[in-house]
PDB file of N, CA and C in Angstrom:
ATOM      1  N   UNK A   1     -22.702 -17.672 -17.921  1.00  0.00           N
ATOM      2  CA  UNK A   1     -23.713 -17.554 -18.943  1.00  0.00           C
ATOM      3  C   UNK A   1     -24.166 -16.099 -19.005  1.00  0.00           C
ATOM      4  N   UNK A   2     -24.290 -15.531 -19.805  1.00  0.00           N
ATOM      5  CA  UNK A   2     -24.403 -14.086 -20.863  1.00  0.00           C
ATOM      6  C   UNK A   2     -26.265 -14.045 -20.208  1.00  0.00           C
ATOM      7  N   UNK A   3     -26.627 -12.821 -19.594  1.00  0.00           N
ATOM      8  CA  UNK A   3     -27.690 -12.424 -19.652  1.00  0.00           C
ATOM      9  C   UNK A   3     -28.823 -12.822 -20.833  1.00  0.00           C
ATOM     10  N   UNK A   4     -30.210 -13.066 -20.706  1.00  0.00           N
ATOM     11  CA  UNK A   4     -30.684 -13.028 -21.675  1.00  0.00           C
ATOM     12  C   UNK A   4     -30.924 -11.509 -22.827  1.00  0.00           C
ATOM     13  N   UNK A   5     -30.916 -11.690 -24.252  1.00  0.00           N
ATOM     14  CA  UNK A   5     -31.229 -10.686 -24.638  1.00  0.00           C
ATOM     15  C   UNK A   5     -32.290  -9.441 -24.106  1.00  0.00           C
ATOM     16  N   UNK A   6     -32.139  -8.652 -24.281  1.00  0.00           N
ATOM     17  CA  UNK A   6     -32.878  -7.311 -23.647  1.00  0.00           C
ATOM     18  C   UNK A   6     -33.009  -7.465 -22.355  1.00  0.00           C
ATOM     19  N   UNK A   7     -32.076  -8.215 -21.453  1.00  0.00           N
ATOM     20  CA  UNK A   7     -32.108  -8.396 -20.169  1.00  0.00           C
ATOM     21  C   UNK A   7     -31.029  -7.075 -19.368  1.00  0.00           C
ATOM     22  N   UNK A   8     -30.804  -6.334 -18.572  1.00  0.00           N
ATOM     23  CA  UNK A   8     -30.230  -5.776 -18.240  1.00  0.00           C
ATOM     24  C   UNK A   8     -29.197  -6.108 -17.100  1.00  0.00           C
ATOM     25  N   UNK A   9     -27.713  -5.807 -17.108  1.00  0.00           N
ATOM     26  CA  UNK A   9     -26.909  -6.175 -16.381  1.00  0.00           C
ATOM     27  C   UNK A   9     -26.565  -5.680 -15.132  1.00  0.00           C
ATOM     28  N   UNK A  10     -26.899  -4.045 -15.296  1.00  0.00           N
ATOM     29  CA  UNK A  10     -26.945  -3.202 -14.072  1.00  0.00           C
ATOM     30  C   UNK A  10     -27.207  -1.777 -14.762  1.00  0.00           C
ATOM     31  N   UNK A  11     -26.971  -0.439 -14.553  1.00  0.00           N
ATOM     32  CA  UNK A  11     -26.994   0.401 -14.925  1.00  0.00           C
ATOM     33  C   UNK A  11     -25.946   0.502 -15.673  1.00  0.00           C
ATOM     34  N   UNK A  12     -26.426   1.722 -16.744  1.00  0.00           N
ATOM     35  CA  UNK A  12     -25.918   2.058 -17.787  1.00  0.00           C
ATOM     36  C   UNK A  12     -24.458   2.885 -17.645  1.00  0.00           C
ATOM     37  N   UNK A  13     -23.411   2.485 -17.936  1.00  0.00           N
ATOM     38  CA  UNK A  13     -22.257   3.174 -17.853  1.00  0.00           C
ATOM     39  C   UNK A  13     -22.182   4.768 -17.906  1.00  0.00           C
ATOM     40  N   UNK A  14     -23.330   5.375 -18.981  1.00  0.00           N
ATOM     41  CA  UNK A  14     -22.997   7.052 -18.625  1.00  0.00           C
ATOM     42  C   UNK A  14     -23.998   7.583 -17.458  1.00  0.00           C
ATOM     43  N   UNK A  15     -24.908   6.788 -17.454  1.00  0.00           N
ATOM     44  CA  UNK A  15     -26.270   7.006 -16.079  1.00  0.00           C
ATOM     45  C   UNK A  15     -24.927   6.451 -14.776  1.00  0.00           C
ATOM     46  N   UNK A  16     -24.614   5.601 -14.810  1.00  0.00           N
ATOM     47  CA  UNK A  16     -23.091   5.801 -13.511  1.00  0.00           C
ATOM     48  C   UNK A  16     -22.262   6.392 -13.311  1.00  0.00           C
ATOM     49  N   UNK A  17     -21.788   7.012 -14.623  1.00  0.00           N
ATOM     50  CA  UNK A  17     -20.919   7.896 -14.747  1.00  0.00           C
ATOM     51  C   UNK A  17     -21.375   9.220 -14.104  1.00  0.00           C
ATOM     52  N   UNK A  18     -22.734   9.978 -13.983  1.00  0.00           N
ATOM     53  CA  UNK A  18     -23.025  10.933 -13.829  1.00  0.00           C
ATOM     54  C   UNK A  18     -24.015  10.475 -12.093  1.00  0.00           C
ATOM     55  N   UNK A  19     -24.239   9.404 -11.474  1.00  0.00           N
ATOM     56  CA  UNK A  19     -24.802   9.209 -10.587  1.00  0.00           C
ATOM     57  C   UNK A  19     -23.282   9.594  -9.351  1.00  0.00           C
ATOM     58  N   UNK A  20     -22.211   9.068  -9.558  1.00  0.00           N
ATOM     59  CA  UNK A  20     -21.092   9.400  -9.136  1.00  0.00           C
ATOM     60  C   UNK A  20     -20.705  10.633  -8.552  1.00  0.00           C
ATOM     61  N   UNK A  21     -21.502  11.397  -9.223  1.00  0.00           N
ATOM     62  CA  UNK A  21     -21.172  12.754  -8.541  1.00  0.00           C
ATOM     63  C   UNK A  21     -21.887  13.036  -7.500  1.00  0.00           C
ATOM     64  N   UNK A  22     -22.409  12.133  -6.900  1.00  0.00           N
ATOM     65  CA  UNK A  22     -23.228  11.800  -5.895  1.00  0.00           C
ATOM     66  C   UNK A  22     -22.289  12.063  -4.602  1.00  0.00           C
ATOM     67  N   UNK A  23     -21.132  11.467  -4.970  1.00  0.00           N
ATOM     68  CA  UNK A  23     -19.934  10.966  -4.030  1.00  0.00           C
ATOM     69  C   UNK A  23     -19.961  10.159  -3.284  1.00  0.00           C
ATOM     70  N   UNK A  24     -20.897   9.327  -2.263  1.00  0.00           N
ATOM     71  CA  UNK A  24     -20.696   7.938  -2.356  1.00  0.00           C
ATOM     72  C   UNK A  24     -21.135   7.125  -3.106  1.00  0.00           C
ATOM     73  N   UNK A  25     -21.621   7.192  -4.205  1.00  0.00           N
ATOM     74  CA  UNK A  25     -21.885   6.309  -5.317  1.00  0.00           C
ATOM     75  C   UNK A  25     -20.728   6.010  -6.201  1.00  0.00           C
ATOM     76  N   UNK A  26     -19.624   7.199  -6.393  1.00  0.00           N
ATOM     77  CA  UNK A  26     -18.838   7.411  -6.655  1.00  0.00           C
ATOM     78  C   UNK A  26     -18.048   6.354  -5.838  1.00  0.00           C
ATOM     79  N   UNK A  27     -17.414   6.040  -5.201  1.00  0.00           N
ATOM     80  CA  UNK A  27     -16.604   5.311  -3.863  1.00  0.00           C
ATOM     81  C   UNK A  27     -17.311   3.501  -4.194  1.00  0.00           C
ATOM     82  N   UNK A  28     -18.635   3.615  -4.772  1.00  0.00           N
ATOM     83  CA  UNK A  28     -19.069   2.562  -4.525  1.00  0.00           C
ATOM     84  C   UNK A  28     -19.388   1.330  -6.229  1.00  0.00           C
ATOM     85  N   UNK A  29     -18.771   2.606  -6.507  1.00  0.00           N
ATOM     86  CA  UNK A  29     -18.622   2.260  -8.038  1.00  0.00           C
ATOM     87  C   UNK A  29     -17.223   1.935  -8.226  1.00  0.00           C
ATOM     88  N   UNK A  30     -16.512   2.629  -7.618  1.00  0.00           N
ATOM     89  CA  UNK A  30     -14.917   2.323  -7.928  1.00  0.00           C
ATOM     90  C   UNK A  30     -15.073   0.783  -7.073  1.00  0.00           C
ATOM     91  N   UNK A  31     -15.720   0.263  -6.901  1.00  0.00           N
ATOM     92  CA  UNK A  31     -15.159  -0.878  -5.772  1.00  0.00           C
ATOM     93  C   UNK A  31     -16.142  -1.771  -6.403  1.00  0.00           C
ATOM     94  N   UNK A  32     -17.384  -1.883  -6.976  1.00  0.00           N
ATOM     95  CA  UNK A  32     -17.961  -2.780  -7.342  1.00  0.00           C
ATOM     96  C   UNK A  32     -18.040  -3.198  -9.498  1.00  0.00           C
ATOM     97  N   UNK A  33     -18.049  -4.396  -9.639  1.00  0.00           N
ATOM     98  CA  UNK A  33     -17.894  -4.809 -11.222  1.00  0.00           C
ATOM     99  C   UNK A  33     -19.215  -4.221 -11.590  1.00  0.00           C
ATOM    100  N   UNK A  34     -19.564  -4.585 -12.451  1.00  0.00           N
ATOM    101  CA  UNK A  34     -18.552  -4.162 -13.874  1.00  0.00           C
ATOM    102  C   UNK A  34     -18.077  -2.450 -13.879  1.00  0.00           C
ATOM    103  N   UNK A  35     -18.219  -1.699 -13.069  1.00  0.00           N
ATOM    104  CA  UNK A  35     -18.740  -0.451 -13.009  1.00  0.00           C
ATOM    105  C   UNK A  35     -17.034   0.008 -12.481  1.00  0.00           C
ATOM    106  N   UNK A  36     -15.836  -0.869 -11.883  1.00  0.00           N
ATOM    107  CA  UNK A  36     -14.843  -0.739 -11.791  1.00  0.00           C
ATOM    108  C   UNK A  36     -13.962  -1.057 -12.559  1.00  0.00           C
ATOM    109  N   UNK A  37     -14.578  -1.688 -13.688  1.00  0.00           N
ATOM    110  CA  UNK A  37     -13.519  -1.973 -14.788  1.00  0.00           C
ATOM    111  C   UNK A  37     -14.257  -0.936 -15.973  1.00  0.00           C
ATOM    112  N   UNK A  38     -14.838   0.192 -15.728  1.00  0.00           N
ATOM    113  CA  UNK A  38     -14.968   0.636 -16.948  1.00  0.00           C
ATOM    114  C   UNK A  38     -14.744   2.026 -17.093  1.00  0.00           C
ATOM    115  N   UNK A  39     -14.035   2.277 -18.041  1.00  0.00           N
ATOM    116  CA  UNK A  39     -13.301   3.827 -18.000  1.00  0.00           C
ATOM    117  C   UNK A  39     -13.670   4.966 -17.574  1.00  0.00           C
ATOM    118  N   UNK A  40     -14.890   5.081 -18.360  1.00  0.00           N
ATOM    119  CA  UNK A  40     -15.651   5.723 -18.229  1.00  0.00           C
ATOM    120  C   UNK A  40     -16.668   6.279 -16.437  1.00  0.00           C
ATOM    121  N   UNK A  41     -16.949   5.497 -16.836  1.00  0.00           N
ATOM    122  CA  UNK A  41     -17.374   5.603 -14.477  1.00  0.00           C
ATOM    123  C   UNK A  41     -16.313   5.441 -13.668  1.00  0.00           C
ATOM    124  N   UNK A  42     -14.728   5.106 -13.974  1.00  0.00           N
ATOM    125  CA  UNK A  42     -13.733   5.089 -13.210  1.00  0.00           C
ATOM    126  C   UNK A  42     -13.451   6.597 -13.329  1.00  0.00           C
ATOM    127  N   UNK A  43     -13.360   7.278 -14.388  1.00  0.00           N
ATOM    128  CA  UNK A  43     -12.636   8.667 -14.149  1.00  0.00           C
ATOM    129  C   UNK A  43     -14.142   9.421 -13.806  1.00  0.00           C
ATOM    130  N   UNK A  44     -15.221   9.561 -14.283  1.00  0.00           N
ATOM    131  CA  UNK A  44     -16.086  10.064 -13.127  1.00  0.00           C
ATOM    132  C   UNK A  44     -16.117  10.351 -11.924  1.00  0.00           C
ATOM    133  N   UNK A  45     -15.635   8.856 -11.200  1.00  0.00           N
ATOM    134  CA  UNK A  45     -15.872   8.883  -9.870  1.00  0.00           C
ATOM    135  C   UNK A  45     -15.007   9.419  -9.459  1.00  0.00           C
ATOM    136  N   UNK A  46     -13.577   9.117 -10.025  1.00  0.00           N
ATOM    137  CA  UNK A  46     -12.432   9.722  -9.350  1.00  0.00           C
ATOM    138  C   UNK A  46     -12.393  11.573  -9.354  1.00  0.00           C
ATOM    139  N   UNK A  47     -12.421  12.122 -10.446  1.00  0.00           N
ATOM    140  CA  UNK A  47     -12.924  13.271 -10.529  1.00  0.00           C
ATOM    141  C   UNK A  47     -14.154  13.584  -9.608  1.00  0.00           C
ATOM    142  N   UNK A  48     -15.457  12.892  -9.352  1.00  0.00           N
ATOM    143  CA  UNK A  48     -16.222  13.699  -8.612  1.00  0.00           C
ATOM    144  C   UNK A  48     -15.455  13.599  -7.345  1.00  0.00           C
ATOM    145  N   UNK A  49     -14.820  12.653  -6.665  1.00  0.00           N
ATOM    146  CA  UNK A  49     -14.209  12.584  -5.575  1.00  0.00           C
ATOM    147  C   UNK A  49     -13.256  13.589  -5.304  1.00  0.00           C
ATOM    148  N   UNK A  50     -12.183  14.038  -6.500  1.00  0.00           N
ATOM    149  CA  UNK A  50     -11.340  14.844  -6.338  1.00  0.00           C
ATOM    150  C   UNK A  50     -12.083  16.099  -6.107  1.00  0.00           C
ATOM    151  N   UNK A  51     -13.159  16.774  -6.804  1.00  0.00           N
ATOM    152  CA  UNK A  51     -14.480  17.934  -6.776  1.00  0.00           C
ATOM    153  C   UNK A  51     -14.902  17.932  -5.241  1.00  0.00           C
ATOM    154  N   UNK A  52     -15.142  17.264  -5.018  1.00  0.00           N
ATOM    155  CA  UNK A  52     -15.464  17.003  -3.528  1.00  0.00           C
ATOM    156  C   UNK A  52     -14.666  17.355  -2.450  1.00  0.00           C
ATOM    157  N   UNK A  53     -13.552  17.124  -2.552  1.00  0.00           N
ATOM    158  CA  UNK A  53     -12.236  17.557  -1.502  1.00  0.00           C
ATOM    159  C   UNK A  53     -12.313  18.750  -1.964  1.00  0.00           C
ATOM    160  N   UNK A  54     -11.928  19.375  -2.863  1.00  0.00           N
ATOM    161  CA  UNK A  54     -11.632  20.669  -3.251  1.00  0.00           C
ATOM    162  C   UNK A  54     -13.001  21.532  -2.087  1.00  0.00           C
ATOM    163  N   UNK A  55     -13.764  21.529  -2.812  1.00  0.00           N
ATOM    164  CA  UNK A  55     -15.003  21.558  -2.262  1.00  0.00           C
ATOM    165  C   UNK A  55     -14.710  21.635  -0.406  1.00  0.00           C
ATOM    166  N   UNK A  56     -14.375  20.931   0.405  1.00  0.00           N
ATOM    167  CA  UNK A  56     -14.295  20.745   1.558  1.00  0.00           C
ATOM    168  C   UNK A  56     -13.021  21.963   2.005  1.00  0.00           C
ATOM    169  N   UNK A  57     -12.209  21.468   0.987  1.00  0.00           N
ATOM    170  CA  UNK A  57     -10.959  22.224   1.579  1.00  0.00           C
ATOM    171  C   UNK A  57     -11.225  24.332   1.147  1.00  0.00           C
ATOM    172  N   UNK A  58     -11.939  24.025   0.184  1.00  0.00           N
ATOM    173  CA  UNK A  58     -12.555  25.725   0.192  1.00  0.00           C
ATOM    174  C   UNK A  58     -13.101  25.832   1.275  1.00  0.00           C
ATOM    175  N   UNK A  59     -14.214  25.045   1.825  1.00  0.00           N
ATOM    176  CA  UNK A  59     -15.308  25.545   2.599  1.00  0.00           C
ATOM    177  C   UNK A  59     -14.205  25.435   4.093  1.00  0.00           C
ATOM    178  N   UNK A  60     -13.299  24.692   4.546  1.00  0.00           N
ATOM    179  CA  UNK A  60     -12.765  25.006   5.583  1.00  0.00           C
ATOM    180  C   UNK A  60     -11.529  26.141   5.390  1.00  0.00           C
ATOM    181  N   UNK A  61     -11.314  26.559   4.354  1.00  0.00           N
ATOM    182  CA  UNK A  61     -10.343  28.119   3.931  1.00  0.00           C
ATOM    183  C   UNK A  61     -11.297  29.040   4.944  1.00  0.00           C
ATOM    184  N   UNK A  62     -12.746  29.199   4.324  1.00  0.00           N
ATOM    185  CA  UNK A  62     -13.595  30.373   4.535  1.00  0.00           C
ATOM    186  C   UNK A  62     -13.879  29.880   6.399  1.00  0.00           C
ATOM    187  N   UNK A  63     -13.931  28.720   6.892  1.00  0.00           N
ATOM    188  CA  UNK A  63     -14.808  28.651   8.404  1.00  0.00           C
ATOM    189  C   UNK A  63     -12.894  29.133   8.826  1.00  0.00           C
ATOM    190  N   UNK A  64     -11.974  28.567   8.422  1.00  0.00           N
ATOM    191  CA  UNK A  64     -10.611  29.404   9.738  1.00  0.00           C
ATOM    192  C   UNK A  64     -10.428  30.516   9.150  1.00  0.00           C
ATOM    193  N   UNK A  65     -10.312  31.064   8.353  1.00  0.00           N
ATOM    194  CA  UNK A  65      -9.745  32.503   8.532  1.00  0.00           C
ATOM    195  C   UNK A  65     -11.264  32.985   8.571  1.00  0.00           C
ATOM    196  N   UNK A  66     -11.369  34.200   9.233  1.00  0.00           N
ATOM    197  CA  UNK A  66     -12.021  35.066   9.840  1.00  0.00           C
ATOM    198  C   UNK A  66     -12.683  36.073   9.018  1.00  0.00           C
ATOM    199  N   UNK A  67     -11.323  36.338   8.110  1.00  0.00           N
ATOM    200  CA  UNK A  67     -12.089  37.533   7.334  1.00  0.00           C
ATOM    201  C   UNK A  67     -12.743  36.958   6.239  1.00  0.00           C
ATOM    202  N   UNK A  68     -12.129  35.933   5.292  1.00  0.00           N
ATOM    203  CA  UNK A  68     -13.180  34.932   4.232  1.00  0.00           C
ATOM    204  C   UNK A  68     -14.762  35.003   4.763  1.00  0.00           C
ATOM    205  N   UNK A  69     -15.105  34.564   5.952  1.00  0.00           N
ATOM    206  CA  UNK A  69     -15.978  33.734   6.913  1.00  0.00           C
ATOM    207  C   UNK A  69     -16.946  35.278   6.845  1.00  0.00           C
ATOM    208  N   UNK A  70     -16.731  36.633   7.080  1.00  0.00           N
ATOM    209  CA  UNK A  70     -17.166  37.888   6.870  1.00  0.00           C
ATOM    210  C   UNK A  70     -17.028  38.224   5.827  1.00  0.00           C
ATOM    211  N   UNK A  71     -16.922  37.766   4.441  1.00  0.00           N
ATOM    212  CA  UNK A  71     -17.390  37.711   3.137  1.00  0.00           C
ATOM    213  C   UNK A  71     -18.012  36.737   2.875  1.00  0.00           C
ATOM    214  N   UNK A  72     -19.476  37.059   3.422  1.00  0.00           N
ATOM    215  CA  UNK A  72     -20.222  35.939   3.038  1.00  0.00           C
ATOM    216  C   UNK A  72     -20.439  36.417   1.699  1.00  0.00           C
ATOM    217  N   UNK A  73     -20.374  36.903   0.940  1.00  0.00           N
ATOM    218  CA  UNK A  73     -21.191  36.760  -0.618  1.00  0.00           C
ATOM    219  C   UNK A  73     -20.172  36.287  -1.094  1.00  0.00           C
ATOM    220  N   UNK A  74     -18.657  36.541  -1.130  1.00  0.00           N
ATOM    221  CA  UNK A  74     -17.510  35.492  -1.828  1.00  0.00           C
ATOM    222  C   UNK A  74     -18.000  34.441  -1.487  1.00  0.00           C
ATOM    223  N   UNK A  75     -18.243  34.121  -0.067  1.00  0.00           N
ATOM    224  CA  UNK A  75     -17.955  32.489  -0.431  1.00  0.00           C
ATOM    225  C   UNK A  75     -19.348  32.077  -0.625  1.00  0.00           C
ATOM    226  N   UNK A  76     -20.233  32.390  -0.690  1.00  0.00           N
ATOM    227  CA  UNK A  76     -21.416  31.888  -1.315  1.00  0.00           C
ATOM    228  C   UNK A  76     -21.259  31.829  -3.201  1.00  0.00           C
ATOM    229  N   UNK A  77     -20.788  32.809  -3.307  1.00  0.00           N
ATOM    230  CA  UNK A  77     -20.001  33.110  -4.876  1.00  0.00           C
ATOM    231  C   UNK A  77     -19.440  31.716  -5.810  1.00  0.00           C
ATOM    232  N   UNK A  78     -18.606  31.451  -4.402  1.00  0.00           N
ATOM    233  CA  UNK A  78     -17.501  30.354  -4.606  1.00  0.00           C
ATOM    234  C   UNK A  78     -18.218  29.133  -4.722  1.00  0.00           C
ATOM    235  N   UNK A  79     -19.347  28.859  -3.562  1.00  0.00           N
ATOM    236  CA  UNK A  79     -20.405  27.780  -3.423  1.00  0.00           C
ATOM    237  C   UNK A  79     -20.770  27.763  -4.896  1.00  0.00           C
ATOM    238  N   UNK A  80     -21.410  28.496  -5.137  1.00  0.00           N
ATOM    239  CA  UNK A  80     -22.208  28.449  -6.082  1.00  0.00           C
ATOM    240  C   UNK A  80     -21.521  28.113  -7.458  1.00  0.00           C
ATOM    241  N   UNK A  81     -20.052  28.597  -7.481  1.00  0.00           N
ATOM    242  CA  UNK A  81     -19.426  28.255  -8.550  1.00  0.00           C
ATOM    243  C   UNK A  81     -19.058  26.819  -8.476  1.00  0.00           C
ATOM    244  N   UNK A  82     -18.988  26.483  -7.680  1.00  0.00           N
ATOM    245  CA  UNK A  82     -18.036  24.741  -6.975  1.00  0.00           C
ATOM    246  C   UNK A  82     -19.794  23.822  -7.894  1.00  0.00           C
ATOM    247  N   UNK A  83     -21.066  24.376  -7.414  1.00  0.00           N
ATOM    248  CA  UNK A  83     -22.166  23.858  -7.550  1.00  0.00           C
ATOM    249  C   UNK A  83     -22.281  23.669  -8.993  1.00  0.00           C
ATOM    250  N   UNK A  84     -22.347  24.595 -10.050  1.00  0.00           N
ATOM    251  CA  UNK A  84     -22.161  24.784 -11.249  1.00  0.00           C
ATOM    252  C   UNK A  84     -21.274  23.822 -12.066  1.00  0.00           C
ATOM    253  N   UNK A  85     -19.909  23.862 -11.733  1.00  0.00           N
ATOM    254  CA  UNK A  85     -19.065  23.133 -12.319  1.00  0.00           C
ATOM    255  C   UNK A  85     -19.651  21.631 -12.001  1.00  0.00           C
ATOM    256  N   UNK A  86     -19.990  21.364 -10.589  1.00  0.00           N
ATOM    257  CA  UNK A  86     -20.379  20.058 -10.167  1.00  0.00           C
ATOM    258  C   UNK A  86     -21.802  19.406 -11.217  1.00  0.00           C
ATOM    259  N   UNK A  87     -22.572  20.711 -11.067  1.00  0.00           N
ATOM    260  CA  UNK A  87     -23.802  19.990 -12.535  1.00  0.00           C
ATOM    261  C   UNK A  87     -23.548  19.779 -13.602  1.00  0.00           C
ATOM    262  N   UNK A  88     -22.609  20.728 -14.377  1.00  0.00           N
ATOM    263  CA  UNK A  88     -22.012  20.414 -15.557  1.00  0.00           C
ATOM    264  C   UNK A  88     -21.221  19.173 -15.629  1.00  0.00           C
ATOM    265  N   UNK A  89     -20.464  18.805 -14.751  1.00  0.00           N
ATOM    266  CA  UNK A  89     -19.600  17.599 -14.682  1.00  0.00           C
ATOM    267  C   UNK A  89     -20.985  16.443 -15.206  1.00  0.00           C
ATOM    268  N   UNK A  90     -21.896  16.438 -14.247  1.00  0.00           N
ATOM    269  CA  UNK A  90     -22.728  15.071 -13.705  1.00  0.00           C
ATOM    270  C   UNK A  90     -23.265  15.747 -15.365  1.00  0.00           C
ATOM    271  N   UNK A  91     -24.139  16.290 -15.804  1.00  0.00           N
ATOM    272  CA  UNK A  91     -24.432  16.013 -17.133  1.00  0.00           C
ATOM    273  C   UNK A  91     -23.513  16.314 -18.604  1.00  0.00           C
ATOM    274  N   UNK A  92     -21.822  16.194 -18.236  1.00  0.00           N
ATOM    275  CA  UNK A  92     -21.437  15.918 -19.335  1.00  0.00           C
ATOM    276  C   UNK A  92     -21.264  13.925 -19.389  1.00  0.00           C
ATOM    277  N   UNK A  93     -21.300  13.801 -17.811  1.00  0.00           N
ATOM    278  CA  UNK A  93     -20.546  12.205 -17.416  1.00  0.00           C
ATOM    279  C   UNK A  93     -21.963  11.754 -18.125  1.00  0.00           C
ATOM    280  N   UNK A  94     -23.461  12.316 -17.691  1.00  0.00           N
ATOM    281  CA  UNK A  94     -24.734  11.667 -18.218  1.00  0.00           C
ATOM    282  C   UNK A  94     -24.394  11.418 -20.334  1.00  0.00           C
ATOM    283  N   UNK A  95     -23.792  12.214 -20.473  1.00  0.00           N
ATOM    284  CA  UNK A  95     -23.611  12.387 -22.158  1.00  0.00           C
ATOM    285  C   UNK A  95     -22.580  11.726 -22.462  1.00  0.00           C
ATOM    286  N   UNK A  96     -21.850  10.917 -21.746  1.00  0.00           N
ATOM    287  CA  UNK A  96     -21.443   9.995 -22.184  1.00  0.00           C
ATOM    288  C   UNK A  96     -19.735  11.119 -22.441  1.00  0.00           C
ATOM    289  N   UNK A  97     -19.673  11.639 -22.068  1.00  0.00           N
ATOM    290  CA  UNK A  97     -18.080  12.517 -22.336  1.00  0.00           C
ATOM    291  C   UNK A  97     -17.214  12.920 -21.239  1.00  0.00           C
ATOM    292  N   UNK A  98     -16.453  12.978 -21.468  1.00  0.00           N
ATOM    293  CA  UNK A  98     -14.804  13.046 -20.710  1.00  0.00           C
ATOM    294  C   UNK A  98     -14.667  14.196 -20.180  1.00  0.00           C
ATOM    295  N   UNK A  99     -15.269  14.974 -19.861  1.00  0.00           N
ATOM    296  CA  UNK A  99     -15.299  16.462 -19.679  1.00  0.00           C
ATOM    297  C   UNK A  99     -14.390  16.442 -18.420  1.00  0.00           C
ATOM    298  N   UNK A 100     -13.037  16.919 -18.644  1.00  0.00           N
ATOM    299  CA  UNK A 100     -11.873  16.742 -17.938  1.00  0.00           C
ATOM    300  C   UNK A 100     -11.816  18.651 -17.448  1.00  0.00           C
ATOM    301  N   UNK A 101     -11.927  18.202 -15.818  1.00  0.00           N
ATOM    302  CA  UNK A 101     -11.720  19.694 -14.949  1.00  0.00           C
ATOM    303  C   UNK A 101     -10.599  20.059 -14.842  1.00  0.00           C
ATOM    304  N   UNK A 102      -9.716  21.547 -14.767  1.00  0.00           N
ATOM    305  CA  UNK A 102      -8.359  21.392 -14.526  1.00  0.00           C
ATOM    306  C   UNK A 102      -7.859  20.594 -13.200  1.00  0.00           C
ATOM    307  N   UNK A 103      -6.890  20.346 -13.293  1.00  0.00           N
ATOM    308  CA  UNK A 103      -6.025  19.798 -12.298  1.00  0.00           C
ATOM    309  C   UNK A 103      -6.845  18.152 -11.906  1.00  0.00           C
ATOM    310  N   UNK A 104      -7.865  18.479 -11.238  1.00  0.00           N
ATOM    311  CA  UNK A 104      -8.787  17.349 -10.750  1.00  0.00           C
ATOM    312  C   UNK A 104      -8.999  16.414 -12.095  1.00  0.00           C
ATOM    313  N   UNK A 105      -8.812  16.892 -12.859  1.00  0.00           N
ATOM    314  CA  UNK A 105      -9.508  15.919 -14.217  1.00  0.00           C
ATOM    315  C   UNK A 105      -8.122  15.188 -14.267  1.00  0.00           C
ATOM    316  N   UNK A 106      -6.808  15.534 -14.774  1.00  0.00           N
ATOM    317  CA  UNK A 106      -6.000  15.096 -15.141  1.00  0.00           C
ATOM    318  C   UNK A 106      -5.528  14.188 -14.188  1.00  0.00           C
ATOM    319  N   UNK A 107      -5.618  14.206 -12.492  1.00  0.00           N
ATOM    320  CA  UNK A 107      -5.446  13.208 -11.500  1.00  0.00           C
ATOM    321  C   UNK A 107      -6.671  11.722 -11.674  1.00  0.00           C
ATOM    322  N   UNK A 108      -7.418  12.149 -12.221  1.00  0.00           N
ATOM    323  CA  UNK A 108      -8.799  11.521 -12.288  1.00  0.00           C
ATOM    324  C   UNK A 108      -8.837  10.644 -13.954  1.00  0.00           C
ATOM    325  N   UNK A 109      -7.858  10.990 -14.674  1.00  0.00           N
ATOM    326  CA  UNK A 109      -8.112  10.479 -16.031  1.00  0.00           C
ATOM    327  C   UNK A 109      -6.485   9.239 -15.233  1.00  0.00           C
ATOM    328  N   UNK A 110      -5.948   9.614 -14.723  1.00  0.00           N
ATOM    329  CA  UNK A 110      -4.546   9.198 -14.241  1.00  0.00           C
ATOM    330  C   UNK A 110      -4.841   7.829 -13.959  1.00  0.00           C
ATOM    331  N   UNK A 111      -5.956   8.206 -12.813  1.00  0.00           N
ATOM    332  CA  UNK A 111      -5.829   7.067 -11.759  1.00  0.00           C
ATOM    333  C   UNK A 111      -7.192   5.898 -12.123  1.00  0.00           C
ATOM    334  N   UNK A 112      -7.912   6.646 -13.285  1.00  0.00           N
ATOM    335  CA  UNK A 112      -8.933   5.568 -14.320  1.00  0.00           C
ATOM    336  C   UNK A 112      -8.332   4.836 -14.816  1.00  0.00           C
ATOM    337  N   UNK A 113      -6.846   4.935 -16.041  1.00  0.00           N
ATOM    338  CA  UNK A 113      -6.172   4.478 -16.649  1.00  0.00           C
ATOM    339  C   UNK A 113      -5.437   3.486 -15.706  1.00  0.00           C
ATOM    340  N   UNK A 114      -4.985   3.492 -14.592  1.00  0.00           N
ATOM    341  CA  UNK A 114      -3.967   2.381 -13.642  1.00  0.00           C
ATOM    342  C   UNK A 114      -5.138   1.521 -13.011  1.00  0.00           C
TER     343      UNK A 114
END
């Protein structure tokens, strides 16, 4: 049986879409209904997830090599750019749009669609 009118089912598909970039909300959306069958918060999450590794795998570039690690203003640079792209993501996902990152987007639109 169908919710009553003006009754709410859970959160709103682009308010999930952009909560995702949370990254475990993200993980927890891909795994729970209706929020796993819907396109839209599927490539979110997958994309913020993919943002996230990237993210990790920069920040362990700069802690092993030595000389990165003694440019601290690059990699604060880099932080800050990783941070940027990451807000823009969460309020294009809030607007309800596809805002596809290189590389990470196209793995992330991939694995929404299967």
């Amino acid at each position: 049986m169908p919710p009553p009118a003006g009754v709410s089912s859970g959160i709103e598909p682009n308010l999930a879409a952009a909560i995702s970039y949370l990254f475990i909300p993200a993980i927890i959306f891909l795994l729970v209904e209706p929020y796993s069958k819907t396109p839209l918060v599927r490539f979110h999450s997958f994309q913020s997830i993919g943002l996230f590794v990237v993210g990790l795998v920069v920040n362990e570039v700069f802690n092993f090599f030595p000389y990165f690690s003694m440019s601290w203003t690059f990699h604060e640079l880099i932080s800050l750019g990783l941070f940027v792209i990451w807000l823009i993501a969460a309020v294009k996902a809030y607007q309800g749009q596809w805002f596809k990152l290189p590389i990470i987007g196209d793995f992330a639109l991939k694995q929404a669609q299967s």
